[in-house]
C-alpha atoms as a PDB file:
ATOM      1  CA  UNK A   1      33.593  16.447  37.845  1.00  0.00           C
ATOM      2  CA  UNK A   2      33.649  13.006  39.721  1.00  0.00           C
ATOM      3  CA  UNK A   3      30.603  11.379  41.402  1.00  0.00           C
ATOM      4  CA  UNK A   4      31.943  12.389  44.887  1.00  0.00           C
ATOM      5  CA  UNK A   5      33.030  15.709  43.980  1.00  0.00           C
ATOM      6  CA  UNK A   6      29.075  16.237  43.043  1.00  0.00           C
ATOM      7  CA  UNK A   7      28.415  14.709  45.533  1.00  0.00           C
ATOM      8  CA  UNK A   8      30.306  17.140  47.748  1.00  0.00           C
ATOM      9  CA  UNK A   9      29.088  20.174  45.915  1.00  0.00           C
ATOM     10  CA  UNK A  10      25.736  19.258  46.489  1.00  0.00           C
ATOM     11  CA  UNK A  11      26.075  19.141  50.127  1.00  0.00           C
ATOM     12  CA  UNK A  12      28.090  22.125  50.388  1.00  0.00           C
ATOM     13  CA  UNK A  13      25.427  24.015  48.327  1.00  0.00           C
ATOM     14  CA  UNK A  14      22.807  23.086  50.515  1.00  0.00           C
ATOM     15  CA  UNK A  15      25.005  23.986  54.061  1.00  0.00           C
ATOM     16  CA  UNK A  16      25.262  27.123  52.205  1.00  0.00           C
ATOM     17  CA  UNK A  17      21.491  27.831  51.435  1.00  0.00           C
ATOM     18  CA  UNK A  18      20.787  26.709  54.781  1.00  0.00           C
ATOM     19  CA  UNK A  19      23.662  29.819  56.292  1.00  0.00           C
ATOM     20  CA  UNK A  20      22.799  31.864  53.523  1.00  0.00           C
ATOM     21  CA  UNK A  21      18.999  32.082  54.666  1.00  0.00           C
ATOM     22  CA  UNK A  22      19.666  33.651  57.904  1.00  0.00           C
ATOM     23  CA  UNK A  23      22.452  35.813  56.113  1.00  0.00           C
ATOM     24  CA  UNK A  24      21.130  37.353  52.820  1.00  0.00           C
ATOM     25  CA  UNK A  25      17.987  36.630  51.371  1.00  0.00           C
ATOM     26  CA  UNK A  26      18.947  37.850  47.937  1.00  0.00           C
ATOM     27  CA  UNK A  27      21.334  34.811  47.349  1.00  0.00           C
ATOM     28  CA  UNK A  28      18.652  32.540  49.086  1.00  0.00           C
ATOM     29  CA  UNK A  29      16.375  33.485  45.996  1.00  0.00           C
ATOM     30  CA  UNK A  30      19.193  33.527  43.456  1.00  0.00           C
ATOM     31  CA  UNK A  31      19.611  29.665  44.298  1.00  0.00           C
ATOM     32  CA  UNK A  32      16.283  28.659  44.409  1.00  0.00           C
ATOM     33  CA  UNK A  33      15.686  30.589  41.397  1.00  0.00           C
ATOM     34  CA  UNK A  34      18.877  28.145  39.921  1.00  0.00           C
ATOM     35  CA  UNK A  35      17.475  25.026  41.412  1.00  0.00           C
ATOM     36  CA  UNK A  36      13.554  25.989  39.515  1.00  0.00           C
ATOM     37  CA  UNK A  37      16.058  26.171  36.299  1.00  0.00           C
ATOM     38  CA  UNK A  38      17.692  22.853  37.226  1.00  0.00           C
ATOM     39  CA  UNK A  39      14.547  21.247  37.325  1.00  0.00           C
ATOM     40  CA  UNK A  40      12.830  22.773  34.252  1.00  0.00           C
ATOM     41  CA  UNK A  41      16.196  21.766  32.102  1.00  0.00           C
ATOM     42  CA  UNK A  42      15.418  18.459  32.834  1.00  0.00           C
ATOM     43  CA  UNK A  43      12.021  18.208  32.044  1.00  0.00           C
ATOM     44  CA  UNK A  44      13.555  19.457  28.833  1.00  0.00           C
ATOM     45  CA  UNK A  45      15.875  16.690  28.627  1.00  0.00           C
ATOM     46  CA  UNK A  46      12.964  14.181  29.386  1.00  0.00           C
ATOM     47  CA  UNK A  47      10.979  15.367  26.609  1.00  0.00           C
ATOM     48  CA  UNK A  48      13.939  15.217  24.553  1.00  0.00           C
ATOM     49  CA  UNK A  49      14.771  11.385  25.154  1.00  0.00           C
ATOM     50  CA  UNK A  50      11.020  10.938  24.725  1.00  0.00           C
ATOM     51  CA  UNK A  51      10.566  12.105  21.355  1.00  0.00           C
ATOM     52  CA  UNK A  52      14.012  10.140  20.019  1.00  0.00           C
ATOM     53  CA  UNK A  53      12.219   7.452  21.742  1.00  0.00           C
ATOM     54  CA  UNK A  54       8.958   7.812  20.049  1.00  0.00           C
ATOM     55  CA  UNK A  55      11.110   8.447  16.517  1.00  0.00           C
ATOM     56  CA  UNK A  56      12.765   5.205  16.737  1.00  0.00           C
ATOM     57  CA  UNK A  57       9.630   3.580  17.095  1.00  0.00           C
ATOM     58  CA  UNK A  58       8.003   5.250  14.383  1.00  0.00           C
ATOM     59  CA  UNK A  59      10.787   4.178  12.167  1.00  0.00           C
ATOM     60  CA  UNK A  60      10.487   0.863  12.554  1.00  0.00           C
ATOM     61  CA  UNK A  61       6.841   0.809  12.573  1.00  0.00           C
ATOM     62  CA  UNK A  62       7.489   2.277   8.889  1.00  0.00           C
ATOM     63  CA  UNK A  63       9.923  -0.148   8.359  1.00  0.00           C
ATOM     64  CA  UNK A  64       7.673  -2.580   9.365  1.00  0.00           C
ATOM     65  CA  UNK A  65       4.855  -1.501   7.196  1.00  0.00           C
ATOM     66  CA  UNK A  66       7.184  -2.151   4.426  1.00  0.00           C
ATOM     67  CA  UNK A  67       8.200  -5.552   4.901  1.00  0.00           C
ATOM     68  CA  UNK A  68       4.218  -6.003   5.097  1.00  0.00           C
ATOM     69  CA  UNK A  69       4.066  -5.155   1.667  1.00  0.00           C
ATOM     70  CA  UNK A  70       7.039  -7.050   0.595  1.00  0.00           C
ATOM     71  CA  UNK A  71       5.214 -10.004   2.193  1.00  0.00           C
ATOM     72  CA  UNK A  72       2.050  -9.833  -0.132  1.00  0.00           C
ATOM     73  CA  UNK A  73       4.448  -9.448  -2.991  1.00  0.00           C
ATOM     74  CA  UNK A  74       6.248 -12.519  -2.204  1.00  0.00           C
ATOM     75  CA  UNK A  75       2.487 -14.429  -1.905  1.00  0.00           C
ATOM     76  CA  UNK A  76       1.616 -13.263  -5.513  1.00  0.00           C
ATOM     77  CA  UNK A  77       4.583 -14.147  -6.740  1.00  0.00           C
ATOM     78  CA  UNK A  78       4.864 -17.756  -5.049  1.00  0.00           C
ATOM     79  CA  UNK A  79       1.474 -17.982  -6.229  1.00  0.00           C
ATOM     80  CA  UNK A  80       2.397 -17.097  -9.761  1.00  0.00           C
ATOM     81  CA  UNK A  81       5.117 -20.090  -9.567  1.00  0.00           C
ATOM     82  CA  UNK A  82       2.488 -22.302  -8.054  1.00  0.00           C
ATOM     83  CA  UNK A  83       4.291 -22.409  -4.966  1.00  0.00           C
ATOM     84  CA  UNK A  84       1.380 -22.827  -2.006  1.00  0.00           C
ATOM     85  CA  UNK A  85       4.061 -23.450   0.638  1.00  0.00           C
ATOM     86  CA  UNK A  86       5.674 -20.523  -0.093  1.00  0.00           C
ATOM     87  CA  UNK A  87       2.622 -18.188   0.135  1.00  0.00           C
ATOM     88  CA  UNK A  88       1.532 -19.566   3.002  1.00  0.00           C
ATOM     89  CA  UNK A  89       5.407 -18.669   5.075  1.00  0.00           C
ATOM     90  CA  UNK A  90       4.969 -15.053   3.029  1.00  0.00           C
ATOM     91  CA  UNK A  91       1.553 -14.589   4.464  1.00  0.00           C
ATOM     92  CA  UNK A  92       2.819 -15.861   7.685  1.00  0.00           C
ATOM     93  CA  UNK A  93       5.427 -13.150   8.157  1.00  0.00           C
ATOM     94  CA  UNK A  94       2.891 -10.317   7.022  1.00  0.00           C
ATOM     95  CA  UNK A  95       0.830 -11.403  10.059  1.00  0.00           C
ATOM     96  CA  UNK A  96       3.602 -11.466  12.308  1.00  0.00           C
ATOM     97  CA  UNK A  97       4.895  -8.188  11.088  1.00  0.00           C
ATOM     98  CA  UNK A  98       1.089  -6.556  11.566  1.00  0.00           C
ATOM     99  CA  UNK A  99       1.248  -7.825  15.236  1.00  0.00           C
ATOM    100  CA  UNK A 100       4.191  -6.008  16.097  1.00  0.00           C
ATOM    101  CA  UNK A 101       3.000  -3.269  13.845  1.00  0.00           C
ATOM    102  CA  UNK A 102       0.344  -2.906  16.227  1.00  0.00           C
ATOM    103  CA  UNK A 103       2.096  -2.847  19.440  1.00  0.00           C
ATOM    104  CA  UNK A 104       4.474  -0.214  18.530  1.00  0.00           C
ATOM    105  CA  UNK A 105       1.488   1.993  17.885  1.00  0.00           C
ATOM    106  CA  UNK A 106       0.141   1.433  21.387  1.00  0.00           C
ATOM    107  CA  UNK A 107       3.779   2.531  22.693  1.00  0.00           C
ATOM    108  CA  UNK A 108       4.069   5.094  20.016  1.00  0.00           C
ATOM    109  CA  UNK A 109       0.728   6.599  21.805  1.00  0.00           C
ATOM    110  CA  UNK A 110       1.678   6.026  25.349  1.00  0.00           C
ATOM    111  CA  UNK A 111       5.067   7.806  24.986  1.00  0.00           C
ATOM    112  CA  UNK A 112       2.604  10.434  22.856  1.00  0.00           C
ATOM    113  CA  UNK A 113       0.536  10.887  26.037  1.00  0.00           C
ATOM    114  CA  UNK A 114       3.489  10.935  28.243  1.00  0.00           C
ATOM    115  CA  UNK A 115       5.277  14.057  26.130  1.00  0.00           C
ATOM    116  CA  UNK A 116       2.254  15.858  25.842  1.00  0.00           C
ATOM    117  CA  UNK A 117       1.727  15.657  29.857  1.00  0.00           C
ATOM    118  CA  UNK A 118       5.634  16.870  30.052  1.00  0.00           C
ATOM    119  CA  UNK A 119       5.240  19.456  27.756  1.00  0.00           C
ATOM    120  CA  UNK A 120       1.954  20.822  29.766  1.00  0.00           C
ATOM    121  CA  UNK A 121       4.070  20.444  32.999  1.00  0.00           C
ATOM    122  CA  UNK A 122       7.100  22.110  31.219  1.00  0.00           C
ATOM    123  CA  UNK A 123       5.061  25.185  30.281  1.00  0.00           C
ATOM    124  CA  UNK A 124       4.004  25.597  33.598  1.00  0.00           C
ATOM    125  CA  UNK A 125       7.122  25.206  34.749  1.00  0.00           C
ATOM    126  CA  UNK A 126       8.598  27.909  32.387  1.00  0.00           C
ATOM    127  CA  UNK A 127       5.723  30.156  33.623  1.00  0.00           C
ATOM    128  CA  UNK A 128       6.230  29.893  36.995  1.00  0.00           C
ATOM    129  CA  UNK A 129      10.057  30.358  36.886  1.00  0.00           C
ATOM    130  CA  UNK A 130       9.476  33.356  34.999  1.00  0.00           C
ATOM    131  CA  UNK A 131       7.100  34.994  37.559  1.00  0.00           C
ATOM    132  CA  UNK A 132       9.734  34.440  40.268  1.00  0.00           C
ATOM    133  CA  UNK A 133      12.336  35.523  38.707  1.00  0.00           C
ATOM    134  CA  UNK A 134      10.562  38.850  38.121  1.00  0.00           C
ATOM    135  CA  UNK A 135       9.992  38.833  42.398  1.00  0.00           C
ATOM    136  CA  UNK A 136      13.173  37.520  42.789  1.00  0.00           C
ATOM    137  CA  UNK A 137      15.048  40.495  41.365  1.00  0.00           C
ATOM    138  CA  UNK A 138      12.219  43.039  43.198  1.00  0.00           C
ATOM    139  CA  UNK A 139      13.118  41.531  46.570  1.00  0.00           C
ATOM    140  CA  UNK A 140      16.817  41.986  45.548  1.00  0.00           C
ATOM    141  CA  UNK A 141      16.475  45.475  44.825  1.00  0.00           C
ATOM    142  CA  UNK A 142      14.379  46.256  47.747  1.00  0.00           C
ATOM    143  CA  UNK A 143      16.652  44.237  49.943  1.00  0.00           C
ATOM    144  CA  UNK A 144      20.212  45.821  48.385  1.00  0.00           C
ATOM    145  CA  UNK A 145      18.628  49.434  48.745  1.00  0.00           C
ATOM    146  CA  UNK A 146      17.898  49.216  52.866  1.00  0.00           C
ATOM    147  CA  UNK A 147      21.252  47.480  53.082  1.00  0.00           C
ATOM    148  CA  UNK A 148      23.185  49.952  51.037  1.00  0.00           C
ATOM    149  CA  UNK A 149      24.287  52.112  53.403  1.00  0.00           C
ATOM    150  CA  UNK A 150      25.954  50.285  56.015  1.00  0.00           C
ATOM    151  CA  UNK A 151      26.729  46.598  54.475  1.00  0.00           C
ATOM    152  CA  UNK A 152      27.335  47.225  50.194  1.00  0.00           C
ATOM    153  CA  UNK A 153      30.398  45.613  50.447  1.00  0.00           C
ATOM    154  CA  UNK A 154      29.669  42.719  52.524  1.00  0.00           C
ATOM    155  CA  UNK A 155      26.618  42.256  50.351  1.00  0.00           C
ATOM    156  CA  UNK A 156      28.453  42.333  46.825  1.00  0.00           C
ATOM    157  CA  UNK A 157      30.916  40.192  48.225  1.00  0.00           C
ATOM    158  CA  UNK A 158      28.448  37.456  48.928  1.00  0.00           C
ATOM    159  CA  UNK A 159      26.572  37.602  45.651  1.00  0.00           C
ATOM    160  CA  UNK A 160      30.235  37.114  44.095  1.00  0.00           C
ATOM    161  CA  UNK A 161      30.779  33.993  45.698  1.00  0.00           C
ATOM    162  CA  UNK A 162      27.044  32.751  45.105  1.00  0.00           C
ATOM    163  CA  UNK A 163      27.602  33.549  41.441  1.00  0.00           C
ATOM    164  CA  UNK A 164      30.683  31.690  41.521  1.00  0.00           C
ATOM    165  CA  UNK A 165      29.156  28.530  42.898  1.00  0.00           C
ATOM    166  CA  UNK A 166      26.493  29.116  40.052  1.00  0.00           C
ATOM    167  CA  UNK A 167      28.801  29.450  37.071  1.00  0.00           C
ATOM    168  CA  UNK A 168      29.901  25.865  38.346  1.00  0.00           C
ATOM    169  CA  UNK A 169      25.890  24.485  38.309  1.00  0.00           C
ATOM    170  CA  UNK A 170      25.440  26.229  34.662  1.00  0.00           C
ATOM    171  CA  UNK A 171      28.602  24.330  33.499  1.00  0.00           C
ATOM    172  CA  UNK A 172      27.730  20.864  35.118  1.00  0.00           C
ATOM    173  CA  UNK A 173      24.204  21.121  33.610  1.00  0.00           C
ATOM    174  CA  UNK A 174      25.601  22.519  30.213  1.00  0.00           C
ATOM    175  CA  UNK A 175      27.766  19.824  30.350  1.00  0.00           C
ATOM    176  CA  UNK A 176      25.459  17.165  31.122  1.00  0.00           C
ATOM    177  CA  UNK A 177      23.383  18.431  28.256  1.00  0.00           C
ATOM    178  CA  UNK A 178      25.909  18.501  25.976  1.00  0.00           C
ATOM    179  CA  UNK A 179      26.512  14.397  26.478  1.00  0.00           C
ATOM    180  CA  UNK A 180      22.524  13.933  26.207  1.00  0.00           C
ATOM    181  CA  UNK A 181      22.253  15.913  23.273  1.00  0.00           C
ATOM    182  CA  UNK A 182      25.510  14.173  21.467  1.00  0.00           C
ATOM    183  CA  UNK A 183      23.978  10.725  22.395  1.00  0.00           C
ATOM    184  CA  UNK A 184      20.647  11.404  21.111  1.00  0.00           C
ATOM    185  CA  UNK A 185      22.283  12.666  17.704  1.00  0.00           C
ATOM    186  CA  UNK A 186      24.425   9.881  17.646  1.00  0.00           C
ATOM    187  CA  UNK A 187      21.585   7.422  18.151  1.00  0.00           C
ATOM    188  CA  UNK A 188      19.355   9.479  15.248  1.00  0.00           C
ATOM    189  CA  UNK A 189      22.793   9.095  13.295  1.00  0.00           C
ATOM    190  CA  UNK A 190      23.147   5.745  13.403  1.00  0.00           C
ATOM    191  CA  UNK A 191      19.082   4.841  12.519  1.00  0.00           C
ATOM    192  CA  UNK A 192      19.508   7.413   9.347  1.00  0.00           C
ATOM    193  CA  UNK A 193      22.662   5.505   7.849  1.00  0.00           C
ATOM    194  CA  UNK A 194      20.677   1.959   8.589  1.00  0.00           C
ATOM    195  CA  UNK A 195      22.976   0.383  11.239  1.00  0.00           C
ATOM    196  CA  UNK A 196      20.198  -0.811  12.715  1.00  0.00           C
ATOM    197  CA  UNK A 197      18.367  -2.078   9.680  1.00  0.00           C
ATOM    198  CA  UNK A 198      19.870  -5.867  10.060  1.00  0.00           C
ATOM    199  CA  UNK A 199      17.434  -6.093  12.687  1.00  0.00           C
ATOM    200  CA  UNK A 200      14.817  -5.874  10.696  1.00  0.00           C
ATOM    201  CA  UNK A 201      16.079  -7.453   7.445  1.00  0.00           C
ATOM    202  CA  UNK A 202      14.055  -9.949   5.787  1.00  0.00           C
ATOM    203  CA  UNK A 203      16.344 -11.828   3.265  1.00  0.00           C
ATOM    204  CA  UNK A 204      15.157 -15.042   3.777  1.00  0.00           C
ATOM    205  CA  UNK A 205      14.964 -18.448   1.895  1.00  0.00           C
ATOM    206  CA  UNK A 206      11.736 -17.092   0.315  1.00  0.00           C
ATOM    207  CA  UNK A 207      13.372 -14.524  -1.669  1.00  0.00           C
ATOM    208  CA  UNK A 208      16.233 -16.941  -2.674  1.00  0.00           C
ATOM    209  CA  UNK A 209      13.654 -19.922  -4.036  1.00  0.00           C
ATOM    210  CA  UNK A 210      11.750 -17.387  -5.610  1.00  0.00           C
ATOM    211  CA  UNK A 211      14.961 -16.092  -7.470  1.00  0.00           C
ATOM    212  CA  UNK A 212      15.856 -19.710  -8.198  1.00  0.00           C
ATOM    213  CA  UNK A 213      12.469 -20.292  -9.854  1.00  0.00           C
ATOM    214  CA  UNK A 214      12.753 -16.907 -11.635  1.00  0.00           C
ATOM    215  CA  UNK A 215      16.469 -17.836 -12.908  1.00  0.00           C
ATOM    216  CA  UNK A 216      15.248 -21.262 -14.026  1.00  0.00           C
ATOM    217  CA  UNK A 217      12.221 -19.843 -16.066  1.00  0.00           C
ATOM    218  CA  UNK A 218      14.804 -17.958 -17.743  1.00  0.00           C
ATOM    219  CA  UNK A 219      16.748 -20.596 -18.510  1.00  0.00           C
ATOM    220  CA  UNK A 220      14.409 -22.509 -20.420  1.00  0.00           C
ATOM    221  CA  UNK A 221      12.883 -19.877 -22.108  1.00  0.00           C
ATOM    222  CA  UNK A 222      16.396 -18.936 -23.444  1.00  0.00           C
ATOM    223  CA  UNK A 223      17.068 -23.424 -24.369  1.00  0.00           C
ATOM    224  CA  UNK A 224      13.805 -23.164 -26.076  1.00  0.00           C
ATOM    225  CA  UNK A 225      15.229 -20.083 -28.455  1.00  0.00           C
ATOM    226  CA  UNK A 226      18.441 -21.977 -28.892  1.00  0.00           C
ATOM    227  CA  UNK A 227      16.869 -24.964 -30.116  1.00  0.00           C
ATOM    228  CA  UNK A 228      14.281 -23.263 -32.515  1.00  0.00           C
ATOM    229  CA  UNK A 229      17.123 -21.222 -33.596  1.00  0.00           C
ATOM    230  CA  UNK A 230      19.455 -24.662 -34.556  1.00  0.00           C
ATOM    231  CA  UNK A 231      16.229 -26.383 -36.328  1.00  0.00           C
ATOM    232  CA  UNK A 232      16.242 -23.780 -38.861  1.00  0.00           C
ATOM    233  CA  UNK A 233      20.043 -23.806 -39.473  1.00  0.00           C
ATOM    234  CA  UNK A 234      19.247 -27.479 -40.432  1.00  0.00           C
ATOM    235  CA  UNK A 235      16.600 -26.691 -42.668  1.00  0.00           C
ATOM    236  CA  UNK A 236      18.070 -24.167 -44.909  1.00  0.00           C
ATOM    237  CA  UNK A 237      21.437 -26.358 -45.132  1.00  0.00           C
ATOM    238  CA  UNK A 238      18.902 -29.458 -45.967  1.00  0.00           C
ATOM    239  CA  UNK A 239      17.324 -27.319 -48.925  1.00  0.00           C
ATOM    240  CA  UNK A 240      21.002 -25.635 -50.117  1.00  0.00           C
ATOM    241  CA  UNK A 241      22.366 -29.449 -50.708  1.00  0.00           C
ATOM    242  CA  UNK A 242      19.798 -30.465 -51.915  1.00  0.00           C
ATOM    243  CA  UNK A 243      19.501 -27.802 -55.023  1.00  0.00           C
ATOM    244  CA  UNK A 244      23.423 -28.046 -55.104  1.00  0.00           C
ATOM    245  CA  UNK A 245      23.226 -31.591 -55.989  1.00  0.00           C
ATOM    246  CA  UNK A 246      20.742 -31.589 -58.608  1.00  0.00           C
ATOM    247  CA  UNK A 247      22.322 -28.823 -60.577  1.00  0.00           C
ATOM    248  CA  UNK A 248      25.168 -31.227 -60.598  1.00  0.00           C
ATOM    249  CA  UNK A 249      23.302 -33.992 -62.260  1.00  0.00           C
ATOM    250  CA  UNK A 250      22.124 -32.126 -64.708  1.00  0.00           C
ATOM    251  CA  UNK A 251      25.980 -30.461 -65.700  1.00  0.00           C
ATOM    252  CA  UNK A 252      26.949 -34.614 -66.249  1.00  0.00           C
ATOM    253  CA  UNK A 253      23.427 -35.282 -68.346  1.00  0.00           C
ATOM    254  CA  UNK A 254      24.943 -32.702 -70.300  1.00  0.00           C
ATOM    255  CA  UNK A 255      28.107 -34.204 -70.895  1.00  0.00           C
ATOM    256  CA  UNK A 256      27.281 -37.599 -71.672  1.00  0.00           C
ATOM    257  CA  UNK A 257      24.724 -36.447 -74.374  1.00  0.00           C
ATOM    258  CA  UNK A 258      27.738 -34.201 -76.089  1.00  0.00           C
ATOM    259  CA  UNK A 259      30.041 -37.736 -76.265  1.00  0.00           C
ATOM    260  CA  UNK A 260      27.104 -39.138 -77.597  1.00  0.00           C
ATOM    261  CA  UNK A 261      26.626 -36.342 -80.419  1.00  0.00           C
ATOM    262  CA  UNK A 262      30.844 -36.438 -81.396  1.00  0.00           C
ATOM    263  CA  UNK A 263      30.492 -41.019 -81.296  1.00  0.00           C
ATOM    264  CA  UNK A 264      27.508 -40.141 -83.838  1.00  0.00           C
ATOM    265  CA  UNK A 265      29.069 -37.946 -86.411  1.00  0.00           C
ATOM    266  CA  UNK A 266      32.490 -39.992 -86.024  1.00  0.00           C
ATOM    267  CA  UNK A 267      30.426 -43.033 -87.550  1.00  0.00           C
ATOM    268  CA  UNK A 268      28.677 -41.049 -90.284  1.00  0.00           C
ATOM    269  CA  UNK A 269      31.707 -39.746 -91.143  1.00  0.00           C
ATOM    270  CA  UNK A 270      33.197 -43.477 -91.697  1.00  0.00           C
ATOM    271  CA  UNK A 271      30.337 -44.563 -93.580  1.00  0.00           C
ATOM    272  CA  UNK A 272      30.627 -42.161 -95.754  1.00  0.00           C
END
């Protein structure tokens, strides 16, 4: 239903109260009973958006409170690399983050205050409906027993075409609903599977210098194990050639003193 078409229906329903009044009473109290409804489902509606509101805020308060202690990591760690400058941004962006930390809870509480005052007003509301409805329907049945016997038809007729016109206000407000209920799901949708988290995100040049000093810690730890690993490769070859070539020598002392045994007995046998 267009703007101008509710716009039309609104008017119409309000010629028709105004006829309807000096025509049957019982349809005068079936619409105000409708409007009372009206007004109560949107004080459901309000309290509705409110808490979504106040959920949103209490999930990034949390989210918040997390980056706070991301923060303080970041400071020990800096501090642990003897990076100052470092732990000074980190401890910089805590604060920050504890500011706004605070603010959301004074607008977590005011939105608190504000539900709590709808939900007083709703229950009130509800109370009061139901207390004229219960009149409502003893006025019909008074007024629909001294009209029974000269104007039933007349009478049933009308509430027909009131009923009618109320079917239609039911649908517009169910329909209404429908759209505030999808878009507050949608929203609560959207903050579960983190589209909103980039918001928030706190990837920074922090984390990246810290990783860089982590990686390069690493690295030289890991040169230093190389290099003690290649000194004693050197050593043990250093020792095996060394014991290889003094077995040799001693093979060759071993040869020259047998040619020196055979020269010997060669001349002995001559002289002889």
């Amino acid at each position: 239903m267009g703007i101008l078409s509710r716009a039309s229906y609104v008017v119409r329903s309000k010629l028709s109260a105004l006829l309807n009044r000096a025509e049957d009473p019982t349809e005068t109290l079936d619409y105000s009973y409708e409007r009372m409804r009206d007004e109560l489902q949107e004080v459901k509606q309000g309290i509705a958006d409110l808490t979504t509101q106040k959920k949103r805020l209490e999930i990034q308060k949390r989210r918040l409170e997390e980056n706070v202690e991301k923060h303080n990591e970041q400071a020990r760690e800096a501090v642990q690399q003897d990076r100052d400058d470092l732990a000074r941004r980190a401890l910089e962006k805590k604060k920050e983050k504890m500011s706004q930390i605070e603010e959301l809870e004074g607008q977590i509480a005011d939105l608190q205050s504000t539900q709590d005052d709808l939900v007083e007003k709703k229950n009130d509301l509800q109370s009061r409906i139901e207390e004229f409805r219960t009149k409502k329907e003893t006025m019909k049945a008074r007024y629909e027993a001294a009209e029974a016997s000269t104007r039933v038809s007349e009478a049933m007729s009308g509430v027909g075409d009131e009923m009618s016109d109320v079917g239609r206000a039911l649908e517009r407000a169910e329909e209404r609903t429908d759209d505030m209920e999808a878009r507050a799901s949608a929203m609560d949708e959207l903050q579960e599977s983190g589209t909103f988290d980039d918001a928030l995100s706190d990837e920074d040049e922090i984390d990246r210098q810290l990783s860089a000093g982590r990686t390069e810690s690493e690295v030289d730890a890991e040169l230093e194990t190389l290099k003690s690993e290649l000194g004693e490769s050197e050593s043990a070859g250093t020792s095996e050639s060394a014991g290889s070539t003094a077995a040799d020598a001693d093979v060759a002392d071993e040869a020259i003193e047998a040619e020196l045994d055979e020269l010997r007995n060669d001349e002995d046998e001559g002289s002889a």
